[in-house]
C-alpha atoms as a PDB file:
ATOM      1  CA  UNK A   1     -20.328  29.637   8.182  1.00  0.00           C
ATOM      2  CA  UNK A   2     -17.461  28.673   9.505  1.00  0.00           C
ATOM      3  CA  UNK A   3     -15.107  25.253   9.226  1.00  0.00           C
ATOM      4  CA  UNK A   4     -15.903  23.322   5.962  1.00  0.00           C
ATOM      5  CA  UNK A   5     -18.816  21.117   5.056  1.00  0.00           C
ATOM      6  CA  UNK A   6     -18.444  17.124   5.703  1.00  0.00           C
ATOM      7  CA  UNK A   7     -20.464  14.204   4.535  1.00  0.00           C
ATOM      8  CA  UNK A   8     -19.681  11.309   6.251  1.00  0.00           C
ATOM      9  CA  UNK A   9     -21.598   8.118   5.008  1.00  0.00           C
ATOM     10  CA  UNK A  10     -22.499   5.252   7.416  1.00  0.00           C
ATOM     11  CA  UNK A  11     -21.414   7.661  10.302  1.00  0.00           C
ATOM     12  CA  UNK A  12     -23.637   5.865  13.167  1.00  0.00           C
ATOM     13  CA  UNK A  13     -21.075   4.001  14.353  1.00  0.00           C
ATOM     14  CA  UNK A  14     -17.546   2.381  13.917  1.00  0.00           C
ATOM     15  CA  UNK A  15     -14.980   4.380  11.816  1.00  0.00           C
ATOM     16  CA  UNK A  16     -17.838   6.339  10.415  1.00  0.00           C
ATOM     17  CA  UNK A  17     -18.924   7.651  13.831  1.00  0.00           C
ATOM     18  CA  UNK A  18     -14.620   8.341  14.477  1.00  0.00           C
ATOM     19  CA  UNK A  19     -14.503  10.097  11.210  1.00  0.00           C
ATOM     20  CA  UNK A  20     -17.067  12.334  12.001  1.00  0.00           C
ATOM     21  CA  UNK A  21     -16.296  13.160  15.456  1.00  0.00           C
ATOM     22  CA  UNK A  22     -12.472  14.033  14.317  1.00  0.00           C
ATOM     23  CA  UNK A  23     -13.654  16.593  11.223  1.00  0.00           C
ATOM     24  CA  UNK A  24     -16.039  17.779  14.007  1.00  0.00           C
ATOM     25  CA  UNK A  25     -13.395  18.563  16.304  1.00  0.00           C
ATOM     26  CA  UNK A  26     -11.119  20.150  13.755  1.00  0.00           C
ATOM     27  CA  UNK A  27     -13.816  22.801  13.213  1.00  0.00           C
ATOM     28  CA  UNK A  28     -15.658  21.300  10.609  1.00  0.00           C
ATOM     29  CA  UNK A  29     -19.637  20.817  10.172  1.00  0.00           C
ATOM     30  CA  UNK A  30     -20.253  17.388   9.759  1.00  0.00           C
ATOM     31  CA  UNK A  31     -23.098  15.671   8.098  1.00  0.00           C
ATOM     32  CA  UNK A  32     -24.039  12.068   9.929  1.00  0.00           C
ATOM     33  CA  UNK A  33     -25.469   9.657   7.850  1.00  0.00           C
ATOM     34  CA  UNK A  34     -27.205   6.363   8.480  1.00  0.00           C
ATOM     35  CA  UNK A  35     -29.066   3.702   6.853  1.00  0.00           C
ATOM     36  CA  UNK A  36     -31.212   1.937   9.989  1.00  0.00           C
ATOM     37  CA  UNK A  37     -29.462   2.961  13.323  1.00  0.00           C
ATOM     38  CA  UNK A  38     -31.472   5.952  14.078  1.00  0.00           C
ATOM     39  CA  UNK A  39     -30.552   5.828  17.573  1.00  0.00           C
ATOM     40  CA  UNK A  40     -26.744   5.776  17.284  1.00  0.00           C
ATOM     41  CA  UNK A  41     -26.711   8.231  14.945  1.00  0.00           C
ATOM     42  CA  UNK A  42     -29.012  10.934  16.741  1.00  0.00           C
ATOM     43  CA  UNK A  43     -26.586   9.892  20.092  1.00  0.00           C
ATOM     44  CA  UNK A  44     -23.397  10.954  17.609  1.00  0.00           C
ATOM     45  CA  UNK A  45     -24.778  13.805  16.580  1.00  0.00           C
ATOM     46  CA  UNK A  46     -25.763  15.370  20.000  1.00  0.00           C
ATOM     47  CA  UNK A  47     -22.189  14.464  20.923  1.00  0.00           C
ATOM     48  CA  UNK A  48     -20.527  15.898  18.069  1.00  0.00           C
ATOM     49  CA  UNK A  49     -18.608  19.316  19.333  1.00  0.00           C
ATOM     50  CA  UNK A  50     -19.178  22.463  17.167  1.00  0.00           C
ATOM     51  CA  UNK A  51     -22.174  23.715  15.657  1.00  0.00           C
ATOM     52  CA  UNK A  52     -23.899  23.177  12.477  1.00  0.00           C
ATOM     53  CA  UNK A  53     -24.220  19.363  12.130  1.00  0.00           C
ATOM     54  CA  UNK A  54     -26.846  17.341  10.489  1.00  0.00           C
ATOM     55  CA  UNK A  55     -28.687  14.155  10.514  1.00  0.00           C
ATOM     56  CA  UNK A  56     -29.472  12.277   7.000  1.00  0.00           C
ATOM     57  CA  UNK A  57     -30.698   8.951   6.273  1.00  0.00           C
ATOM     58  CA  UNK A  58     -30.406   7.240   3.166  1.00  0.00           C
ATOM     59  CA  UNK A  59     -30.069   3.709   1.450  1.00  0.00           C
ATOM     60  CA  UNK A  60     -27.152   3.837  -0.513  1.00  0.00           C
ATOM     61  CA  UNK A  61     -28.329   0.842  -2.695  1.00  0.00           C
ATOM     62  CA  UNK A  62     -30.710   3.068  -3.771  1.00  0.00           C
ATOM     63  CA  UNK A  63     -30.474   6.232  -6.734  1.00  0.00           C
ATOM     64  CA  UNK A  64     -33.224   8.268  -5.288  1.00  0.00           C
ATOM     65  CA  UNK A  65     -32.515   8.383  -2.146  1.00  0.00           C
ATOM     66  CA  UNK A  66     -28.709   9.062  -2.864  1.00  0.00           C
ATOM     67  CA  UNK A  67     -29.536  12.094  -4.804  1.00  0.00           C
ATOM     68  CA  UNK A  68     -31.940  12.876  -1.981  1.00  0.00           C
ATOM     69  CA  UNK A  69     -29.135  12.539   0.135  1.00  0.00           C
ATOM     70  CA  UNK A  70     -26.903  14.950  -1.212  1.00  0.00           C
ATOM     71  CA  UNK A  71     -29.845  17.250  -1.753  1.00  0.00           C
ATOM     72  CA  UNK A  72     -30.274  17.420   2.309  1.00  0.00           C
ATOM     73  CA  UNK A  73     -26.808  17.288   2.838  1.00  0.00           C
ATOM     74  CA  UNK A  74     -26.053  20.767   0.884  1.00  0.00           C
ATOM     75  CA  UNK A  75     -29.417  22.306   2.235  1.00  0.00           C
ATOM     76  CA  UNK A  76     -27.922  21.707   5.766  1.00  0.00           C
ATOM     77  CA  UNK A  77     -24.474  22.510   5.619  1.00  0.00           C
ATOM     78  CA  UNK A  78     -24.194  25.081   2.869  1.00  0.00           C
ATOM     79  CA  UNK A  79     -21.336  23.781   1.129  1.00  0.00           C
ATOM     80  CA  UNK A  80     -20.296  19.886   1.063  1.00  0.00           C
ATOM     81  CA  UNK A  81     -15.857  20.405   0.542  1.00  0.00           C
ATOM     82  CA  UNK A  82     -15.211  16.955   1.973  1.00  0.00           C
ATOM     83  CA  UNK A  83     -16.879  13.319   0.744  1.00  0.00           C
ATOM     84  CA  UNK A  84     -16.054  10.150   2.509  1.00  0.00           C
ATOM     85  CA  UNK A  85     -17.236   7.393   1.282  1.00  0.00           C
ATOM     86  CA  UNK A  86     -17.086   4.873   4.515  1.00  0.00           C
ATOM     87  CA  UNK A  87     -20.707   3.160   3.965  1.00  0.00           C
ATOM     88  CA  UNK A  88     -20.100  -0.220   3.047  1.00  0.00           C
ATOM     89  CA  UNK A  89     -21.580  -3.935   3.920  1.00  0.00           C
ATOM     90  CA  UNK A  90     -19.585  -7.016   4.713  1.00  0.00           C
ATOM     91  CA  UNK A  91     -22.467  -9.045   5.457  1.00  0.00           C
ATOM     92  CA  UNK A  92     -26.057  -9.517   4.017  1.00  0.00           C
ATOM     93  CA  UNK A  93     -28.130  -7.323   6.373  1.00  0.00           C
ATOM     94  CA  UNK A  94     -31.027  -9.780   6.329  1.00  0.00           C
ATOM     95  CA  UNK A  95     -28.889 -12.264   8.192  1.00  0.00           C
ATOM     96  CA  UNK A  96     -28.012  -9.678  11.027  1.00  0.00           C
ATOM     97  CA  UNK A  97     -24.704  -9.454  10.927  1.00  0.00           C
ATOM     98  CA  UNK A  98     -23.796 -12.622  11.507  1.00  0.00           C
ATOM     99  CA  UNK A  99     -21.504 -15.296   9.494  1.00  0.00           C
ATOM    100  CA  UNK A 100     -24.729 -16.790   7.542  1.00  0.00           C
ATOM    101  CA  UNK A 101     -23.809 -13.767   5.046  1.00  0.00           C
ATOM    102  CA  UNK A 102     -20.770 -15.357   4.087  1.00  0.00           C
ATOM    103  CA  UNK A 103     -20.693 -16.283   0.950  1.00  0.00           C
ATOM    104  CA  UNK A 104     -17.640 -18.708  -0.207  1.00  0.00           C
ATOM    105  CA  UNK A 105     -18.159 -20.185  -4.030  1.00  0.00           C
ATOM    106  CA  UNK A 106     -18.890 -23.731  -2.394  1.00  0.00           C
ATOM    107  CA  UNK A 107     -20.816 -23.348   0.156  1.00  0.00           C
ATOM    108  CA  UNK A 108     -23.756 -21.492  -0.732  1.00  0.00           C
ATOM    109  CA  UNK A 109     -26.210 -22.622  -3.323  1.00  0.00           C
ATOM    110  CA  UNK A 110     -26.782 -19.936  -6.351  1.00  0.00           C
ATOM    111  CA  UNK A 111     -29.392 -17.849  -4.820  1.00  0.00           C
ATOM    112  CA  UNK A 112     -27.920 -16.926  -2.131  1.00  0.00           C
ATOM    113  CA  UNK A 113     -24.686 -16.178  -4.197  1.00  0.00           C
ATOM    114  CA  UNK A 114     -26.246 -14.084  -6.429  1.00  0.00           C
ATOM    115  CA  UNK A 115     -28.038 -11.919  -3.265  1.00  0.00           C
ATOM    116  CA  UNK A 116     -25.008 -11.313  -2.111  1.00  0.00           C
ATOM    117  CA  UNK A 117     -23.214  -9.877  -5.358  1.00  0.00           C
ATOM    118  CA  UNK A 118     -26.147  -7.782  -5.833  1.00  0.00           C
ATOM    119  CA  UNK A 119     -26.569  -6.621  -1.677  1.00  0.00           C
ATOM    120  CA  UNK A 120     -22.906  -5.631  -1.737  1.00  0.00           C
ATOM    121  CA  UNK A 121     -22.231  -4.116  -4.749  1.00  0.00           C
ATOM    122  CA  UNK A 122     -25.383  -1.897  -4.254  1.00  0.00           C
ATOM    123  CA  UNK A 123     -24.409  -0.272  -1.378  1.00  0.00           C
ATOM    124  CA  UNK A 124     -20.710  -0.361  -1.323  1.00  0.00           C
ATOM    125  CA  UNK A 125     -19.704   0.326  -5.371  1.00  0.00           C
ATOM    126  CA  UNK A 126     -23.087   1.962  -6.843  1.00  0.00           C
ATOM    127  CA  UNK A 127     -23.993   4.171  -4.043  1.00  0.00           C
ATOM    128  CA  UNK A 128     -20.580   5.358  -3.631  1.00  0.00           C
ATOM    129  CA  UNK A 129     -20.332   6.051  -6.915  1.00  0.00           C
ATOM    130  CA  UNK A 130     -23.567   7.899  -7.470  1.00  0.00           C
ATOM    131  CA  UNK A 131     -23.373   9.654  -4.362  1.00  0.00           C
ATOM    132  CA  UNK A 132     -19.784  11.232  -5.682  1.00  0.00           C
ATOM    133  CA  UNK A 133     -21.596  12.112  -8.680  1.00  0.00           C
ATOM    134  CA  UNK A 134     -24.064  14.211  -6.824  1.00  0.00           C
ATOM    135  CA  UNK A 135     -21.126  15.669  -4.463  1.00  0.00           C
ATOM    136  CA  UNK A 136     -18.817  16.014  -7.117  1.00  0.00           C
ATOM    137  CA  UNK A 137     -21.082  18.312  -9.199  1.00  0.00           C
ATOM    138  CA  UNK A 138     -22.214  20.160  -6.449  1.00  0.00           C
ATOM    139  CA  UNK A 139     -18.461  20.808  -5.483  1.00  0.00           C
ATOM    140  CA  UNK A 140     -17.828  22.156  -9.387  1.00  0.00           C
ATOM    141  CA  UNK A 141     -21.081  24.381  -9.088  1.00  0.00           C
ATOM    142  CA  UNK A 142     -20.322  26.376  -5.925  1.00  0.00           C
ATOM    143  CA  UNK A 143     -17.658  28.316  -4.836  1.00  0.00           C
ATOM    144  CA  UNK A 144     -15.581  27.032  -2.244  1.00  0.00           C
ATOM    145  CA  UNK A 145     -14.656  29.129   0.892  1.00  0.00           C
ATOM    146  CA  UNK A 146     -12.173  31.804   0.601  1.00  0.00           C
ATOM    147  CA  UNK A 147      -8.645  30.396  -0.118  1.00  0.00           C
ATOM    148  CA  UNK A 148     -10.061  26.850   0.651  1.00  0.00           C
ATOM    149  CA  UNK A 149      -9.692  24.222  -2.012  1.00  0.00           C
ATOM    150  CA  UNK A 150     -12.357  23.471  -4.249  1.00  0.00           C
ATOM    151  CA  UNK A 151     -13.120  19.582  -2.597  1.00  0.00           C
ATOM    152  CA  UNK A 152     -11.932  16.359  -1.493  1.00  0.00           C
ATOM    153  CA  UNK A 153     -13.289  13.040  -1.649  1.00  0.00           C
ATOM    154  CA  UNK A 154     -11.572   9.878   0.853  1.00  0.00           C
ATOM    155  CA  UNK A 155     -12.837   6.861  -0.086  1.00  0.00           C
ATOM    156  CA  UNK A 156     -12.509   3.945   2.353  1.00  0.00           C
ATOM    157  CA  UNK A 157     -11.890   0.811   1.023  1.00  0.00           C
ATOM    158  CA  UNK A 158      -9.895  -2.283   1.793  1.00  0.00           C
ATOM    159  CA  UNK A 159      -6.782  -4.371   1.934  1.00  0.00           C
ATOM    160  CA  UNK A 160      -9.150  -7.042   1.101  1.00  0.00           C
ATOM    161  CA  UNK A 161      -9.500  -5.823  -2.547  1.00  0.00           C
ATOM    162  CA  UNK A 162      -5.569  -7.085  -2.621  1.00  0.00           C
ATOM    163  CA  UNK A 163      -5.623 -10.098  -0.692  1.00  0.00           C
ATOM    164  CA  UNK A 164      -8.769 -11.797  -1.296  1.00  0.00           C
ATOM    165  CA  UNK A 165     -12.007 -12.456   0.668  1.00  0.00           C
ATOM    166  CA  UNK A 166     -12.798 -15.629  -0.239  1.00  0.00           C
ATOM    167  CA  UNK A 167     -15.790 -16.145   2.226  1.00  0.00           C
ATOM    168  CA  UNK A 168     -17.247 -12.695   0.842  1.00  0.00           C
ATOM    169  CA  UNK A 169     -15.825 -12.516  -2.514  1.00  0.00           C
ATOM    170  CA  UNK A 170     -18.434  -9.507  -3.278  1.00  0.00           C
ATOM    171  CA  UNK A 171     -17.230  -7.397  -0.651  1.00  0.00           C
ATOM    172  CA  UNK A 172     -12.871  -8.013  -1.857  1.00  0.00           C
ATOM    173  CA  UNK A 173     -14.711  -7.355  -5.512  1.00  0.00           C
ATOM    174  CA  UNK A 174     -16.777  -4.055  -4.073  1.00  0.00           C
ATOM    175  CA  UNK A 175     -13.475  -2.410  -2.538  1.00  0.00           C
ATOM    176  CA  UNK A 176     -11.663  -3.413  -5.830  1.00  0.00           C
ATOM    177  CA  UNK A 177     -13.594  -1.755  -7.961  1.00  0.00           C
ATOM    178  CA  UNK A 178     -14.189   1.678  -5.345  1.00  0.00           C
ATOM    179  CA  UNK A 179     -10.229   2.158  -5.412  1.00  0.00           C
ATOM    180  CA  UNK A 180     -10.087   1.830  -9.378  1.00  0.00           C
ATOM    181  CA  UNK A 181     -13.332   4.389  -9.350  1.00  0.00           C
ATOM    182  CA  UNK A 182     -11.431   6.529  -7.069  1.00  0.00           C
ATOM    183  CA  UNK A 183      -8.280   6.640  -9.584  1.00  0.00           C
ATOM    184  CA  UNK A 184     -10.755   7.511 -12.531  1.00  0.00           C
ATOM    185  CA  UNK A 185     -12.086  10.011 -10.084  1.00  0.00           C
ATOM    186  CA  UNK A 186      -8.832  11.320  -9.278  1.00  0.00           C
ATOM    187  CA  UNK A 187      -7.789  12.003 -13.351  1.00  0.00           C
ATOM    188  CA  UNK A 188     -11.270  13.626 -14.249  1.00  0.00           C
ATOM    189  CA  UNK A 189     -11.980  15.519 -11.476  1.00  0.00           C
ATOM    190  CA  UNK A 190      -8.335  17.093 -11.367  1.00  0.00           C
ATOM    191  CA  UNK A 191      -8.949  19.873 -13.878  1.00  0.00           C
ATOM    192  CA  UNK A 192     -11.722  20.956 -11.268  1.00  0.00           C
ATOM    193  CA  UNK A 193      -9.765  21.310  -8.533  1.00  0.00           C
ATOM    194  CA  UNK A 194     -10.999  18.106  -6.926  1.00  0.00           C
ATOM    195  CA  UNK A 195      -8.447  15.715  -5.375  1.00  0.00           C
ATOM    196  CA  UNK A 196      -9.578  11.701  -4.439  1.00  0.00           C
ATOM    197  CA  UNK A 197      -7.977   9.383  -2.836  1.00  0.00           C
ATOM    198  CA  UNK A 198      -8.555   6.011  -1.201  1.00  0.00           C
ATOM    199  CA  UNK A 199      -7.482   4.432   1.985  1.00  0.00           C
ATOM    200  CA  UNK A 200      -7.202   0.718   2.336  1.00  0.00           C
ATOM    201  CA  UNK A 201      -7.549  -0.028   5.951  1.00  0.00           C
ATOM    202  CA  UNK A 202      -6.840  -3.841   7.387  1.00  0.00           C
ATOM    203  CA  UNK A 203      -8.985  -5.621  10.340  1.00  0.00           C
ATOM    204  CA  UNK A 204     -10.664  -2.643  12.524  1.00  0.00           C
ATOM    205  CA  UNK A 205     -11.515  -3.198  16.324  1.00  0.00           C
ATOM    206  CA  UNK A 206     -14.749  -1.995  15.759  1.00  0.00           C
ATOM    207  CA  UNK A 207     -18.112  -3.313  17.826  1.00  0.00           C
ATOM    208  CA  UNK A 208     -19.526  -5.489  14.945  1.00  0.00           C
ATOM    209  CA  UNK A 209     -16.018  -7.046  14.749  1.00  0.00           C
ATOM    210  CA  UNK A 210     -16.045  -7.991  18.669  1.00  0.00           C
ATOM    211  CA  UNK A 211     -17.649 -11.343  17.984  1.00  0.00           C
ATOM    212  CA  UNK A 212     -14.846 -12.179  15.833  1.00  0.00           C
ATOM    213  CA  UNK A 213     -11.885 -10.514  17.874  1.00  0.00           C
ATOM    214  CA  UNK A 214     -13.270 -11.938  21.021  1.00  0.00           C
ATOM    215  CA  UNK A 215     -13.406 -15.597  19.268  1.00  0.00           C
ATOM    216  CA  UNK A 216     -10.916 -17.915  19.360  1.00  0.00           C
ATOM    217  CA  UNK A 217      -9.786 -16.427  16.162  1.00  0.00           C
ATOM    218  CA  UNK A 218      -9.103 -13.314  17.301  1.00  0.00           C
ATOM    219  CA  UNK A 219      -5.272 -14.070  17.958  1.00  0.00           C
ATOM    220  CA  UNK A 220      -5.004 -15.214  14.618  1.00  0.00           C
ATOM    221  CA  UNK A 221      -6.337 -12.048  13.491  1.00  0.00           C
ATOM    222  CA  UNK A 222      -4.437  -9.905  15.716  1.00  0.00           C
ATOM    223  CA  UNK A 223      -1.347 -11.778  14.694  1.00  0.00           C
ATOM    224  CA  UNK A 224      -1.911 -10.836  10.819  1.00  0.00           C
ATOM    225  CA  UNK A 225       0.146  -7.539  11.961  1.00  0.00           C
ATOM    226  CA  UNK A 226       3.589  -7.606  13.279  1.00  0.00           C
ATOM    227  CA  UNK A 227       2.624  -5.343  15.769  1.00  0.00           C
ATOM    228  CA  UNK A 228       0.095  -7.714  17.167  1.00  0.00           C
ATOM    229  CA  UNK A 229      -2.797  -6.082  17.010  1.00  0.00           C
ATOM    230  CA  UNK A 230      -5.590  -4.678  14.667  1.00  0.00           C
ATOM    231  CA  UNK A 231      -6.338  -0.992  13.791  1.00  0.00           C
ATOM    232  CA  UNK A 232      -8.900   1.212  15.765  1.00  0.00           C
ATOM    233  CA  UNK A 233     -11.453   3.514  14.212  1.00  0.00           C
ATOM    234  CA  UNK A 234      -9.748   6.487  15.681  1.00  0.00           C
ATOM    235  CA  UNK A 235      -6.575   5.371  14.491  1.00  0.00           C
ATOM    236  CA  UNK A 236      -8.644   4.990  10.421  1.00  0.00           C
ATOM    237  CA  UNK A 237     -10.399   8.849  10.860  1.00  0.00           C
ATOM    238  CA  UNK A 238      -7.078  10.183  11.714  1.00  0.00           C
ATOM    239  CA  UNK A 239      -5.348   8.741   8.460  1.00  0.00           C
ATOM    240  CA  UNK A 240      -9.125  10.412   6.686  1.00  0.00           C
ATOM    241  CA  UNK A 241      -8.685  13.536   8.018  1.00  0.00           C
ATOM    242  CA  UNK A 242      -4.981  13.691   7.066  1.00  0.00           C
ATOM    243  CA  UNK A 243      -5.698  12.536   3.433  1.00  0.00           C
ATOM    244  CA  UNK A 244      -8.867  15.336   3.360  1.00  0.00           C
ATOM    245  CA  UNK A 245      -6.541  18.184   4.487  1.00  0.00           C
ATOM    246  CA  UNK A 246      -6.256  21.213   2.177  1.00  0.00           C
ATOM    247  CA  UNK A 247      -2.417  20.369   1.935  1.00  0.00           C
ATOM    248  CA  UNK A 248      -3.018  16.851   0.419  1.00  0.00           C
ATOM    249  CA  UNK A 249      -3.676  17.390  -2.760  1.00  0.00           C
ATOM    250  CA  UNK A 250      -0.959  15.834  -4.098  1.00  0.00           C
ATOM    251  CA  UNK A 251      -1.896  12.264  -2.545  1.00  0.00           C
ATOM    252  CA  UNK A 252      -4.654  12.365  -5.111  1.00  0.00           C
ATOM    253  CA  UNK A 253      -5.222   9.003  -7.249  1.00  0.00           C
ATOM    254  CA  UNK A 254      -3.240   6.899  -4.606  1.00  0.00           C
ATOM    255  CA  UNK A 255      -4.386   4.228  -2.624  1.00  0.00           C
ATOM    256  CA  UNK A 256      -2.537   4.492   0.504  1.00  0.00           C
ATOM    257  CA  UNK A 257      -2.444   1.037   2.341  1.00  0.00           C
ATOM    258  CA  UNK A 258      -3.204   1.330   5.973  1.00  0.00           C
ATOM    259  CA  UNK A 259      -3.002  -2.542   7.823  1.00  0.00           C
ATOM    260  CA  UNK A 260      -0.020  -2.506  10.424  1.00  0.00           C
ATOM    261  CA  UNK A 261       2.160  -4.192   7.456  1.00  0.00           C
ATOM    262  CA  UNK A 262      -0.500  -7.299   7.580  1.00  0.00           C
ATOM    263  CA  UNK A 263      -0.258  -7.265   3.859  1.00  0.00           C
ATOM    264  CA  UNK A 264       2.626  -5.976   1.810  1.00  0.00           C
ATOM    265  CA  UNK A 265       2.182  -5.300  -1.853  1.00  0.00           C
END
């Protein structure tokens, strides 16, 4: 089989969808994954160029079906050489997307405060992790292709893990913690040949982040970066791809800031 093997989590749309059409179009076989958007996902897929793709869903949040995941995933494709770990939420699902999920220390009684710990860190800390398990072992057990190296994981977190989210505290806390996993990563899964890295994007023009960008707010937001505008997902894959080529090895354990200069550390 040609190209290498890609899994791609929360690929239906957004920067997932971006990342998945650009390892596509470098030759690569691409695994889509979704949680609810069926539709979107099955529309990515038939649009992806190449041949070999597949179509996986799974809720991160939970074990079984992230092993199941992975399970599909190498049945599929062969060989899995490339993780990214893009899946994440930013807002409780059950209040559909909109700015009910926030979830600032004093405005939300404890319920709904611990919900949204629990939500987030599910799907956006847990199932990251215990999906690179399952990759990650799978990567040590079979050979890579010929000359090819043994695997890369990109995991995409967040500038927000550096300057605060203080009306969703548990998603700043979730992309914390998945760049500090991704440097543990990076040290123990060295001697195999494995490089991880993460990639700390700012504000993304994606469609679930038109409400805001279209808002009155949206200058504001746009004026974070001195370039005076925000990211696009096209603009986040290519930075993925870069970080997954064969030649980046040595980027492994960093996390590389990606906002425009809207925060400097």
């Amino acid at each position: 089989m040609s190209g290498r093997g890609v899994l791609v989590t929360g690929s239906s749309r957004g920067v997932g969808a971006a990342t998945a059409q650009a390892f596509a179009a470098r030759g690569d076989r691409v695994v889509v994954h979704y949680r609810a958007a069926e539709d979107r996902a099955r529309e990515l897929l038939d649009s992806l160029p190449g041949e070999g793709h597949a179509l996986v869903r799974a809720d991160l949040a939970d074990p079984a079906q992230v092993q199941r995941l992975a399970a599909e995933a190498f049945d599929a494709v062969g060989r899995v050489d490339v993780l990214v770990n893009n899946a994440a939420l930013f807002l409780d699902p059950a209040d559909g997307g909109s700015r009910r999920g926030d979830h600032r220390i004093t405005d939300v009684d404890y319920d709904a405060w611990v919900r949204a710990w629990q939500v987030t860190l599910a799907t956006n800390l847990l199932g990251a992790a215990n999906l690179t398990w399952c990759v990650a072992r799978h990567m040590i057990d079979v050979a890579p292709a010929a000359g090819a190296p043994r695997g890369r994981i990109v995991n995409v977190g967040s500038r927000g893990a550096y300057r605060g989210e203080p009306d969703v505290p548990a998603y700043g806390a979730s992309k914390a913690g998945l760049h500090a996993f991704g440097q543990s990563m990076a040290i123990a899964l060295a001697p195999e040949g494995i490089a991880v890295v993460s990639l700390a994007p700012g504000f993304i023009a994606t469609d679930m982040a038109s409400g805001l960008l279209d808002a009155p707010e949206g200058d504001a937001i746009r004026a974070q970066s001195p370039f005076g505008r925000v990211a696009t997902p096209e603009e986040v894959a290519g930075a993925v791809l870069a970080l997954a080529e064969p030649g980046a090895e040595w980027v492994s354990g960093a996390v590389v800031d990606f906002n425009g200069a809207s925060y400097l550390r």
